[in-house]
N, C-alpha and C. Protein backbone atom coordinates (compact mmCIF):
# COMPACT_ATOMS: atom_id res chain seq x y z
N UNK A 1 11.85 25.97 -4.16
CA UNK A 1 11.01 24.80 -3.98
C UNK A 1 10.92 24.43 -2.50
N UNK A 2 12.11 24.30 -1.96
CA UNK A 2 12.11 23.99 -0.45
C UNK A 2 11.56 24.90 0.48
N UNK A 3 11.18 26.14 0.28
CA UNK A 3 10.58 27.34 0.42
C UNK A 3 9.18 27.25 0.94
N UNK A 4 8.97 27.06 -0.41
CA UNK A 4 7.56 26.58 -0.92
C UNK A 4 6.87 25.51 -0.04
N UNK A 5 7.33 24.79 0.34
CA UNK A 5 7.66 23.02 1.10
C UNK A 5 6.97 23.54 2.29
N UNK A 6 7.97 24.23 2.58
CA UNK A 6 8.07 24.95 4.15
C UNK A 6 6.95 25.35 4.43
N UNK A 7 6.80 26.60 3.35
CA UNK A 7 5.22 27.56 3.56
C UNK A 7 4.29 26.50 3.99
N UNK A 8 4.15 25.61 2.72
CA UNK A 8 2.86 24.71 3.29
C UNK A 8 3.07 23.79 4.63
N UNK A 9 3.68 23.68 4.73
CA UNK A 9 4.12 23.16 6.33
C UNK A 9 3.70 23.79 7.15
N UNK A 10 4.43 24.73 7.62
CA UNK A 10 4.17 25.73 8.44
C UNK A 10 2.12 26.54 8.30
N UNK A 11 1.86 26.55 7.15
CA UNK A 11 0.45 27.07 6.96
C UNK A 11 -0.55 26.24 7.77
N UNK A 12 0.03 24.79 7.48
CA UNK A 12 -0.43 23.74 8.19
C UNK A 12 -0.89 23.72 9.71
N UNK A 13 0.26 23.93 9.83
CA UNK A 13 0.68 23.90 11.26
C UNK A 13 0.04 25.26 12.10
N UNK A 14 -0.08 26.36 11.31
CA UNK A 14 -1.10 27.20 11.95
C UNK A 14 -2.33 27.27 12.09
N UNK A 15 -2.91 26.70 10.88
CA UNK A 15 -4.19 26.42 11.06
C UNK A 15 -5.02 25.21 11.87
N UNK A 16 -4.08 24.92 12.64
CA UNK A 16 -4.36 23.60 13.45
C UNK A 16 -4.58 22.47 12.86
N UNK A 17 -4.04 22.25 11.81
CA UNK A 17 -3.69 20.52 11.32
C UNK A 17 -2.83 20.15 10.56
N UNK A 18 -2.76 18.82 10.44
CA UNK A 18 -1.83 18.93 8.94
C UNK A 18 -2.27 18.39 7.88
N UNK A 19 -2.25 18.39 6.69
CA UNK A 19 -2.82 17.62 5.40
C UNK A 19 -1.59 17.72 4.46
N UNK A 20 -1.67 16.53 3.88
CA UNK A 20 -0.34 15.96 2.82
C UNK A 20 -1.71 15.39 1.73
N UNK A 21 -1.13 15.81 0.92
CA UNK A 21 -2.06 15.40 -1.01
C UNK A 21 -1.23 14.47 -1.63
N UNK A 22 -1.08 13.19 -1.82
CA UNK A 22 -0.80 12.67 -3.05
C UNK A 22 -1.51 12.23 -3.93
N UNK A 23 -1.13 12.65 -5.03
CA UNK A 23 -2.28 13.01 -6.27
C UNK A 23 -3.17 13.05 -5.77
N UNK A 24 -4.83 12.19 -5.97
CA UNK A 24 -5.90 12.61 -5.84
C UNK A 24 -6.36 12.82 -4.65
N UNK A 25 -5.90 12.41 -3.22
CA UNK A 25 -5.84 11.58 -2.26
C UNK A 25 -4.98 12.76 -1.10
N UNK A 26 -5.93 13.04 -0.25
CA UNK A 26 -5.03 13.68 0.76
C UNK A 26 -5.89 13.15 1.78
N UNK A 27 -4.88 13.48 2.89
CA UNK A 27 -5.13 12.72 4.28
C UNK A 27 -4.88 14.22 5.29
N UNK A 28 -5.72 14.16 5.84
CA UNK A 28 -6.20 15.00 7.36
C UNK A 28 -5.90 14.54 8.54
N UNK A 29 -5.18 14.78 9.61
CA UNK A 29 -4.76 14.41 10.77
C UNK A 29 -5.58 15.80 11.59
N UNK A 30 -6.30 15.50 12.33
CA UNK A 30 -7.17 16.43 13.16
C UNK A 30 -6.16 16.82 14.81
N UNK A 31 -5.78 17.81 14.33
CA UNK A 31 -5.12 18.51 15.61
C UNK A 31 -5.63 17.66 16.86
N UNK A 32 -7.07 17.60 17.41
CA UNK A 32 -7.62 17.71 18.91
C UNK A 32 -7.91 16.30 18.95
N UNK A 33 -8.17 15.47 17.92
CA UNK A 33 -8.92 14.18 18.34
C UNK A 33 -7.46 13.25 17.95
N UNK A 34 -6.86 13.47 16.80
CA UNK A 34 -5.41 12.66 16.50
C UNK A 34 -6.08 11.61 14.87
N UNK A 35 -7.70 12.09 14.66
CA UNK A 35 -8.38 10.85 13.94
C UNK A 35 -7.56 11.59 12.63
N UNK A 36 -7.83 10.37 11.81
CA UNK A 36 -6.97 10.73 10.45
C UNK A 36 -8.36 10.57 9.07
N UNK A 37 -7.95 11.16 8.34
CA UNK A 37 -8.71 10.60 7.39
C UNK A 37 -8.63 11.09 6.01
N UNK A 38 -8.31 9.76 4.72
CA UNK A 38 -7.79 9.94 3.81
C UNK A 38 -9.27 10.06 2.82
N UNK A 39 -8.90 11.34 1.83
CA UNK A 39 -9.90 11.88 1.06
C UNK A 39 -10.08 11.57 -0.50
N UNK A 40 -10.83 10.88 -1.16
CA UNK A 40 -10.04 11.04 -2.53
C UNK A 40 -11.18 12.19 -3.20
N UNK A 41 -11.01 12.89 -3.68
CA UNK A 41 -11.66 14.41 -3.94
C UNK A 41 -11.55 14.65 -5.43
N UNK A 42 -12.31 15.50 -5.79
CA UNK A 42 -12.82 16.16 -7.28
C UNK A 42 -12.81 14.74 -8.11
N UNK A 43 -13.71 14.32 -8.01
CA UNK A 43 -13.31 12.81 -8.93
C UNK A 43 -14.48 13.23 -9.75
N UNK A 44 -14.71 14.02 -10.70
CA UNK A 44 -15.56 14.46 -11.30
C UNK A 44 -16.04 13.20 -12.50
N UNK A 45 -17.41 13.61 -13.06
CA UNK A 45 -17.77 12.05 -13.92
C UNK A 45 -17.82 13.22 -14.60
N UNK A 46 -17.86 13.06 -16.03
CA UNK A 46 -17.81 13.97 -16.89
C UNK A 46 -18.49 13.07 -17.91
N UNK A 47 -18.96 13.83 -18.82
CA UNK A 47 -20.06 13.92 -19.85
C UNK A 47 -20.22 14.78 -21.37
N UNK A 48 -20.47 13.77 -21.96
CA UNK A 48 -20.27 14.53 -23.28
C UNK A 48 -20.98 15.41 -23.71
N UNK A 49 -20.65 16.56 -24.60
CA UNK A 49 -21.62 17.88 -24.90
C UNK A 49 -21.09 18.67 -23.31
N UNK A 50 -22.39 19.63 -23.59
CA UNK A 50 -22.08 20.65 -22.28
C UNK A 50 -23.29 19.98 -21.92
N UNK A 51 -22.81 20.11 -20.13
CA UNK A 51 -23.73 19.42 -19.21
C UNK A 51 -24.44 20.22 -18.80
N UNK A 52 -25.62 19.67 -18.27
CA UNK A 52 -26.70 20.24 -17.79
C UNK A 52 -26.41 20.69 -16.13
N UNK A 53 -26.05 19.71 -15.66
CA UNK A 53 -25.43 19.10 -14.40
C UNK A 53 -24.18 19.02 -14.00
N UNK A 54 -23.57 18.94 -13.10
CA UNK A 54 -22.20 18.73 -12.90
C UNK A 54 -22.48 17.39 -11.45
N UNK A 55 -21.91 16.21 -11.21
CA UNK A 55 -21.31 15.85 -10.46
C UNK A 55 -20.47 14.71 -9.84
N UNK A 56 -20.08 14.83 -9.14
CA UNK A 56 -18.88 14.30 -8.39
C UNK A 56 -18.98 12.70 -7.64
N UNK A 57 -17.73 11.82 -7.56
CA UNK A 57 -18.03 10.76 -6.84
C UNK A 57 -16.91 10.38 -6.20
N UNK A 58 -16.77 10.97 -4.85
CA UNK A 58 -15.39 10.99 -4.30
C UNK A 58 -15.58 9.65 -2.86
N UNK A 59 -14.45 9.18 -2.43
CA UNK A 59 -14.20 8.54 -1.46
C UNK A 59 -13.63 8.84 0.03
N UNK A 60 -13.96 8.02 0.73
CA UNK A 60 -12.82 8.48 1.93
C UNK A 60 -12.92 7.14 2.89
N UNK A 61 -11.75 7.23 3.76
CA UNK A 61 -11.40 6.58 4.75
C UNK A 61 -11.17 7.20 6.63
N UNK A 62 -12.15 6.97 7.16
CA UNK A 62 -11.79 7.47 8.38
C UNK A 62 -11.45 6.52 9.14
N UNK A 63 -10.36 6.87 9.96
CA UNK A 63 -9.86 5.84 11.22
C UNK A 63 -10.75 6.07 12.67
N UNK A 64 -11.03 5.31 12.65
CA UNK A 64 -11.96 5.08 14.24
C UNK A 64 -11.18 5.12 15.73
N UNK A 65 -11.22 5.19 16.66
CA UNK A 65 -10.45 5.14 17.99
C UNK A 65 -9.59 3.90 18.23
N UNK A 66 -10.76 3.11 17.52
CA UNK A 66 -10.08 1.76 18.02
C UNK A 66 -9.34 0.57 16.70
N UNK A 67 -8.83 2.07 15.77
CA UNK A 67 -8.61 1.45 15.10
C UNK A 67 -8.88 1.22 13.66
N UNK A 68 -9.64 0.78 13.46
CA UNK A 68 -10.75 0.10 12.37
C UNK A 68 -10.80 1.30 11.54
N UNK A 69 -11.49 0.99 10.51
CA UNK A 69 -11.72 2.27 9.69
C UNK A 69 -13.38 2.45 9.17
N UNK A 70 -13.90 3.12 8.84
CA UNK A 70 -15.41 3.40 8.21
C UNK A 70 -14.97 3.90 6.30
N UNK A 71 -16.15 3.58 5.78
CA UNK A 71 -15.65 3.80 4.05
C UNK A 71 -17.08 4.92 4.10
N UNK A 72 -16.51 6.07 3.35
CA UNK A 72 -17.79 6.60 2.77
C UNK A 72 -17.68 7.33 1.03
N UNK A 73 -18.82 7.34 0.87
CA UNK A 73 -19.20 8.07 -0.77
C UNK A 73 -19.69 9.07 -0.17
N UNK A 74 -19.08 10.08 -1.30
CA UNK A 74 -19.74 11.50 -1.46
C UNK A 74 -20.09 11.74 -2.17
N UNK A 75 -21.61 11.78 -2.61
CA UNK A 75 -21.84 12.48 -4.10
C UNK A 75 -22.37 13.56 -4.18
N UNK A 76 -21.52 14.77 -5.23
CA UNK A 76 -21.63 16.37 -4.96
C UNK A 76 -22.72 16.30 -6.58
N UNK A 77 -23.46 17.48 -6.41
CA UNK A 77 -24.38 17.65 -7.68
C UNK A 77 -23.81 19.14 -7.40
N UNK A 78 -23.84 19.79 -8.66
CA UNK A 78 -24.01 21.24 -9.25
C UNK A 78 -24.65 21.62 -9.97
N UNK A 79 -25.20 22.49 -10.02
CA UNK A 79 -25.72 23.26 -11.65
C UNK A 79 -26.00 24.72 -11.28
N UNK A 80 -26.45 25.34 -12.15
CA UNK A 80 -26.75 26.42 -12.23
C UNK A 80 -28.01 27.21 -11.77
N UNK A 81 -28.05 28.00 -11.35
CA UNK A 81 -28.81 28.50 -10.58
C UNK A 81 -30.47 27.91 -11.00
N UNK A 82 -30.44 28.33 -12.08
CA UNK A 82 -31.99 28.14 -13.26
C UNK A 82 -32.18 27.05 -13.01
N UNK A 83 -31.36 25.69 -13.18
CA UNK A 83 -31.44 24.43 -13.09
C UNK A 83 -31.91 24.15 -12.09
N UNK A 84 -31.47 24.40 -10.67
CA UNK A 84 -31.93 24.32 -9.61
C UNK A 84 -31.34 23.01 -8.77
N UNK A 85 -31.93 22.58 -7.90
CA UNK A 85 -31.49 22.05 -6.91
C UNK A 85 -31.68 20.51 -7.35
N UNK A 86 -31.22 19.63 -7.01
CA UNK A 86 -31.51 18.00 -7.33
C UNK A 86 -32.71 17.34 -5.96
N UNK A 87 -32.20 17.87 -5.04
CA UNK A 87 -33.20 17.73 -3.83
C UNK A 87 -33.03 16.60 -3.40
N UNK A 88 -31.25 15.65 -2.98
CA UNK A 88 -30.79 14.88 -2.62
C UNK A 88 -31.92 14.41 -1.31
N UNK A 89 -32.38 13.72 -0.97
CA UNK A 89 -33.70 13.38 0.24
C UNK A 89 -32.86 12.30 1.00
N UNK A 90 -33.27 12.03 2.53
CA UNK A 90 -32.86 11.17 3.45
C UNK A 90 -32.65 9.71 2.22
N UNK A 91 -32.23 8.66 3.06
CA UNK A 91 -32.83 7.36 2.17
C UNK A 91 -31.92 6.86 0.74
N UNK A 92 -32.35 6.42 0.46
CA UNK A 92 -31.33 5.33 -0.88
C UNK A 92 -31.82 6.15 -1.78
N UNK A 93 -31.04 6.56 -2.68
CA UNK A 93 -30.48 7.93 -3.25
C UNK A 93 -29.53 7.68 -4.38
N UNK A 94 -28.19 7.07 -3.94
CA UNK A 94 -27.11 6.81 -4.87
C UNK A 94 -27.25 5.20 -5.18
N UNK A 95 -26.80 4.91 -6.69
CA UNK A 95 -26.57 3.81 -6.42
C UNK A 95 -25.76 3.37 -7.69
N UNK A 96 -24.82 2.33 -7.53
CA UNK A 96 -23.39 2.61 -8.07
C UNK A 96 -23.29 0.45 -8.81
N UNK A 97 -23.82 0.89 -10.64
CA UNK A 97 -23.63 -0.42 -11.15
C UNK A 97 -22.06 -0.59 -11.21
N UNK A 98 -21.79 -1.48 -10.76
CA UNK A 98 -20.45 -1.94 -11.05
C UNK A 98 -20.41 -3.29 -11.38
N UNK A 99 -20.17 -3.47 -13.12
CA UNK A 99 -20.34 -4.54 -14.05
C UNK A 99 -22.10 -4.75 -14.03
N UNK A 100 -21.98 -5.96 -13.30
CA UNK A 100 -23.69 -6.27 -12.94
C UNK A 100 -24.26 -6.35 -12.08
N UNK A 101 -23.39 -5.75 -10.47
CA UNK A 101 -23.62 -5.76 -9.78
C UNK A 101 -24.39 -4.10 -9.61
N UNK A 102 -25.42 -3.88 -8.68
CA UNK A 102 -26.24 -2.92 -8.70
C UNK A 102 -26.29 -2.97 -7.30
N UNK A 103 -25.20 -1.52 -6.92
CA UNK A 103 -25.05 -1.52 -5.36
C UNK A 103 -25.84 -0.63 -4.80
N UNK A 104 -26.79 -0.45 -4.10
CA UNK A 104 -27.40 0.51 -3.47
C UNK A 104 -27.04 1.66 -2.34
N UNK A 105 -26.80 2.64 -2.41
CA UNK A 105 -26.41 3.50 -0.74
C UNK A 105 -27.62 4.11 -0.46
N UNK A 106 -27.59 3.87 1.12
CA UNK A 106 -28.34 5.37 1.97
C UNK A 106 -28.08 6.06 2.67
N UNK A 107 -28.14 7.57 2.21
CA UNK A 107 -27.59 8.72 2.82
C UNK A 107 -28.80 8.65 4.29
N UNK A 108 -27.70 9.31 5.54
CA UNK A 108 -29.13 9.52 6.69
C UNK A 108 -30.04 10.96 6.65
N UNK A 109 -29.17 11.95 5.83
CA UNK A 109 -29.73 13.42 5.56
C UNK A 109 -29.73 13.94 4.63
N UNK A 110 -28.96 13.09 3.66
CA UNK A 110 -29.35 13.42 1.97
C UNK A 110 -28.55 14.49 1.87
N UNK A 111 -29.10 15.47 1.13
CA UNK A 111 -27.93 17.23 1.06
C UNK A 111 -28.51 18.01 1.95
N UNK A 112 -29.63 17.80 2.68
CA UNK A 112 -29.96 18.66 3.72
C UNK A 112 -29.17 20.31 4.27
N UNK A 113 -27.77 19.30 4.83
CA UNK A 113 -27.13 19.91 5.40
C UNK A 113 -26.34 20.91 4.77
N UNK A 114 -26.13 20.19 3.46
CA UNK A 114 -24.78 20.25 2.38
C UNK A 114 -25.28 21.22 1.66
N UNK A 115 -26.21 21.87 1.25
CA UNK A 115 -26.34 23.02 0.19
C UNK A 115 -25.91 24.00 -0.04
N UNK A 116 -25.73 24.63 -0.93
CA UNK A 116 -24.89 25.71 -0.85
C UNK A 116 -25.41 26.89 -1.92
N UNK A 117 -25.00 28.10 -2.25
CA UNK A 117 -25.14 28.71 -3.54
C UNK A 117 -23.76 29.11 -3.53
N UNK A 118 -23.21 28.90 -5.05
CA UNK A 118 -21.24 28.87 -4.97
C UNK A 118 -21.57 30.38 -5.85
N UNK A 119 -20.08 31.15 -6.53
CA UNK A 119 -19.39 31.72 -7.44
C UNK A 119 -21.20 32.77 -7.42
N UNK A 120 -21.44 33.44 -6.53
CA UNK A 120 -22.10 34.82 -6.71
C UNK A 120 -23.69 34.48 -6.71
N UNK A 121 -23.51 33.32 -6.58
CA UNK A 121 -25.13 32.37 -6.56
C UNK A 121 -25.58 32.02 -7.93
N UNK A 122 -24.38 31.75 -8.63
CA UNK A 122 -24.58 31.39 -10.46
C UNK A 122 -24.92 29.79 -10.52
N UNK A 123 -24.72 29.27 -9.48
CA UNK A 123 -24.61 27.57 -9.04
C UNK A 123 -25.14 27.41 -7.79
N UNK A 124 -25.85 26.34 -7.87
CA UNK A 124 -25.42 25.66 -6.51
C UNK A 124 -25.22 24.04 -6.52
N UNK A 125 -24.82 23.88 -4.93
CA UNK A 125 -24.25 22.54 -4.87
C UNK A 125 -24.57 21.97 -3.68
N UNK A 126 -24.94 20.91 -3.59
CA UNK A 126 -25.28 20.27 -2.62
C UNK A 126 -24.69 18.68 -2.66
N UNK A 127 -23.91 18.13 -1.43
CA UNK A 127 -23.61 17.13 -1.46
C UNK A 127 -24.11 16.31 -0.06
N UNK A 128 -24.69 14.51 -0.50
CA UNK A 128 -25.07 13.74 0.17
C UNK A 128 -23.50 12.74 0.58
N UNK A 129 -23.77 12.32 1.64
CA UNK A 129 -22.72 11.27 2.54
C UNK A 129 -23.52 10.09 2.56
N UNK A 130 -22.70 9.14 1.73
CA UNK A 130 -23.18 7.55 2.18
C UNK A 130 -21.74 6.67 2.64
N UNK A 131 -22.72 6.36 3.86
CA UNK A 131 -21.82 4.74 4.42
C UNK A 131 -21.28 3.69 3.37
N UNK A 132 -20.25 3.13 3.02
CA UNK A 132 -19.73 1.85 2.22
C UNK A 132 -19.31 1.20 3.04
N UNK A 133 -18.95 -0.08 2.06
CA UNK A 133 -18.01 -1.01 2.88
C UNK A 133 -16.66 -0.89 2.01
N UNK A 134 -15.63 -1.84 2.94
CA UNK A 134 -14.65 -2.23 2.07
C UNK A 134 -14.98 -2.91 0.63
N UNK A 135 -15.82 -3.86 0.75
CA UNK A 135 -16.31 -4.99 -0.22
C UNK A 135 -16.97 -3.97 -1.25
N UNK A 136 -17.64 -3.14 -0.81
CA UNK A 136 -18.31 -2.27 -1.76
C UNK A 136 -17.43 -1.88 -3.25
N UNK A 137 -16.38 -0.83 -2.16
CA UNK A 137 -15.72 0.28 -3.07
C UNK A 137 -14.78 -1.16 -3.48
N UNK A 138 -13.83 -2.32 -3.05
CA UNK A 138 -13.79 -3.05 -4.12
C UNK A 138 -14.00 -3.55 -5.30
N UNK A 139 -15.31 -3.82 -5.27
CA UNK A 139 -16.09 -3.85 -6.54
C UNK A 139 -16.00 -2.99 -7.59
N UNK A 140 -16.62 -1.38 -6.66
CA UNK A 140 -16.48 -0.97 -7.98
C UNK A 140 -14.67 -0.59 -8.40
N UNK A 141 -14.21 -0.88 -7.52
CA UNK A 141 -12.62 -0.17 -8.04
C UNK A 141 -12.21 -1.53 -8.97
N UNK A 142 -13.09 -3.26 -9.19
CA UNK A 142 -12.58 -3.79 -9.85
C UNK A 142 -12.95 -4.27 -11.27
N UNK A 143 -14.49 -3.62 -11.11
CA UNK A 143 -15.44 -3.45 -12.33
C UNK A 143 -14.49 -2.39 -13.60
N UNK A 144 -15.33 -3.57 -14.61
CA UNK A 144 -14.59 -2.62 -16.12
C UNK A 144 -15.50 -1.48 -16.30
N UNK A 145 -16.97 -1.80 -15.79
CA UNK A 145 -17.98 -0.81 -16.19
C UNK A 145 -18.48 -0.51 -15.30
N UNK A 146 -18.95 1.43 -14.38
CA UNK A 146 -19.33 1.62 -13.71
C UNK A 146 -20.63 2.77 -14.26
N UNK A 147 -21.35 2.40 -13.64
CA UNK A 147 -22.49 3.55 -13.73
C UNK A 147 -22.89 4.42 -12.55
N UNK A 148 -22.82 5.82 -12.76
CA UNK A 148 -23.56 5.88 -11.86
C UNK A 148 -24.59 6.87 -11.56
N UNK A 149 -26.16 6.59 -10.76
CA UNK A 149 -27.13 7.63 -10.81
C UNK A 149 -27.34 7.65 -9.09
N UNK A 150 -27.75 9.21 -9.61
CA UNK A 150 -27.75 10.19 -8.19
C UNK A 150 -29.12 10.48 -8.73
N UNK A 151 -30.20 10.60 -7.18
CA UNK A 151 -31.65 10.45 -7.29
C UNK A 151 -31.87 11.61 -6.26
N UNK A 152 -32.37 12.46 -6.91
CA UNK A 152 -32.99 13.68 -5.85
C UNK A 152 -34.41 13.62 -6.33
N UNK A 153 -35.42 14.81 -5.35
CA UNK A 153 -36.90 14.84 -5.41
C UNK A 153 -36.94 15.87 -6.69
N UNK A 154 -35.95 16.08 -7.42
CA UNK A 154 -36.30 16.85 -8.97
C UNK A 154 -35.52 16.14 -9.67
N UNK A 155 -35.06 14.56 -9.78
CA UNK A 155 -34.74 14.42 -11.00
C UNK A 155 -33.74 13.17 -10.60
N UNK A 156 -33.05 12.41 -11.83
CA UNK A 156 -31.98 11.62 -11.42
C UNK A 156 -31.29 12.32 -12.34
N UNK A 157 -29.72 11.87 -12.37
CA UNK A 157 -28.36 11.94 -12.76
C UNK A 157 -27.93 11.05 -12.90
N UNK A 158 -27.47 10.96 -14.33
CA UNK A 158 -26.93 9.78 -14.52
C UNK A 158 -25.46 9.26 -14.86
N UNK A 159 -24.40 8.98 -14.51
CA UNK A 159 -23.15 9.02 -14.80
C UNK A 159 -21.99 7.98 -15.58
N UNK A 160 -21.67 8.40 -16.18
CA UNK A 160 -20.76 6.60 -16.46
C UNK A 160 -19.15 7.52 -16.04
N UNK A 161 -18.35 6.07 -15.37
CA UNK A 161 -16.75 5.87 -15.34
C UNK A 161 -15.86 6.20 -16.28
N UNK A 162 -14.96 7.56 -16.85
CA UNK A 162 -14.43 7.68 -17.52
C UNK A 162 -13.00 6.42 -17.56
N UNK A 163 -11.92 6.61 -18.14
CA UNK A 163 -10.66 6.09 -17.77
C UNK A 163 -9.99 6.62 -16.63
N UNK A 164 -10.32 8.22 -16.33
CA UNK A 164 -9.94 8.73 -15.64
C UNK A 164 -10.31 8.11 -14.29
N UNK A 165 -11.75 8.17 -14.07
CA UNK A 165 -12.23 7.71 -12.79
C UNK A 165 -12.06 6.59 -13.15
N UNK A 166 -11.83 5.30 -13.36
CA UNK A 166 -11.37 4.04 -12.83
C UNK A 166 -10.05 4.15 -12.25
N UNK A 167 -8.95 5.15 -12.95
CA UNK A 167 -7.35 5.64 -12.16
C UNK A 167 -7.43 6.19 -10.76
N UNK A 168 -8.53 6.93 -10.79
CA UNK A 168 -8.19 7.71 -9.32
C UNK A 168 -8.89 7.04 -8.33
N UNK A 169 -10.17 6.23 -8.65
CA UNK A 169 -10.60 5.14 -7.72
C UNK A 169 -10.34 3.99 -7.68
N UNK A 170 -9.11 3.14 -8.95
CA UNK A 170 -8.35 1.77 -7.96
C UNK A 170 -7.48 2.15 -7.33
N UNK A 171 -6.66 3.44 -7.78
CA UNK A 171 -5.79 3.86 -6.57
C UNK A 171 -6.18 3.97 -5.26
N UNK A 172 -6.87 4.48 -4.98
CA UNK A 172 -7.48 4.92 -3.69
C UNK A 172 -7.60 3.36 -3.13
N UNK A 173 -8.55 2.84 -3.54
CA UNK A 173 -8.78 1.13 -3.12
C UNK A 173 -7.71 0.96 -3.32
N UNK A 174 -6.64 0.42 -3.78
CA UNK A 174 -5.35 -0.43 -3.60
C UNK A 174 -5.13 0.42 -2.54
N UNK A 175 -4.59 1.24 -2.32
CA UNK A 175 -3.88 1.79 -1.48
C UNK A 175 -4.69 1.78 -0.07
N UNK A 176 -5.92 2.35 0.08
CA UNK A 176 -6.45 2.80 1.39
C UNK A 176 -7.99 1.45 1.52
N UNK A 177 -8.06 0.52 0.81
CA UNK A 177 -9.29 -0.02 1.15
C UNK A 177 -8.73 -2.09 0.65
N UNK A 178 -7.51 -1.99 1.55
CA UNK A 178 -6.98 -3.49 0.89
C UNK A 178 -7.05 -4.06 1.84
């Protein structure tokens, strides 16, 4: 085990950074700049039957120079090749009911950047970056009911909050957005 410990330490340490995971939640310390920034990742919304779609609604925290921190949403779409692309566009895009509140985000490049074709080109995936606030991801980390739809130029997505995702996103808020 202590072995093991090590390896990832040391792997760390060669690849020019370090990253530590607790549960959902890992944090990045950037070798050259010193900025840190805590991730909460695969927070998958899941859906009953087999999906058409696959995607994701993850968080993060970056520390600024002076301090302060910035909040952002990531929302990843997948599917299958046939299915095709969602066509995430610049502009208000995501937007995240929490209870009755109906929060709006805008990405500045949508998935532009983010596309991809994964696993032999059987999928692809494309993910948009939106700005939050603290007050935001509060909300929804304190809402009983979250919804949420992702709006591309072929289609929306529509998602609801398992039990699961309310666990891995008040954690994250208690911990990194208090």
């Amino acid at each position: 085990m202590k072995r093991n410990f090590a390896l990832l330490i040391l792997l760390g340490l060669l690849s020019g950074c370090e990253t530590f995971k607790t549960s959902d939640v890992t944090t990045h310390y950037d070798e050259f700049t010193g900025q840190r920034t805590d991730l909460l990742s695969d927070n998958i919304l899941e859906t009953e039957g087999p999906p058409r779609e696959v995607i994701w609604l993850n968080a993060s925290r970056v520390f600024t120079k002076n301090g302060k921190s910035i909040y952002y949403l990531e929302a990843s779409y997948m599917a299958k090749t046939e299915t095709g692309w969602l066509d995430i566009g610049p502009g208000q895009s995501l937007t995240v009911a929490a209870d009755t509140d109906r929060i709006k985000f805008i990405s500045a490049s949508g998935s532009l950047n983010q596309r991809k074709k994964v696993e032999r080109g059987a999928f692809v995936r494309e993910t948009a970056i939106y700005e939050a606030t603290r007050d935001q991801l509060q909300k929804i980390g304190a809402a009983k009911q979250v919804k949420v739809e992702l709006k591309g130029n072929n289609g929306l997505v529509e998602r609801q909050f398992a039990p699961a995702n309310f666990e891995r996103f008040r954690a994250f808020v208690a911990r990194y957005a208090i």
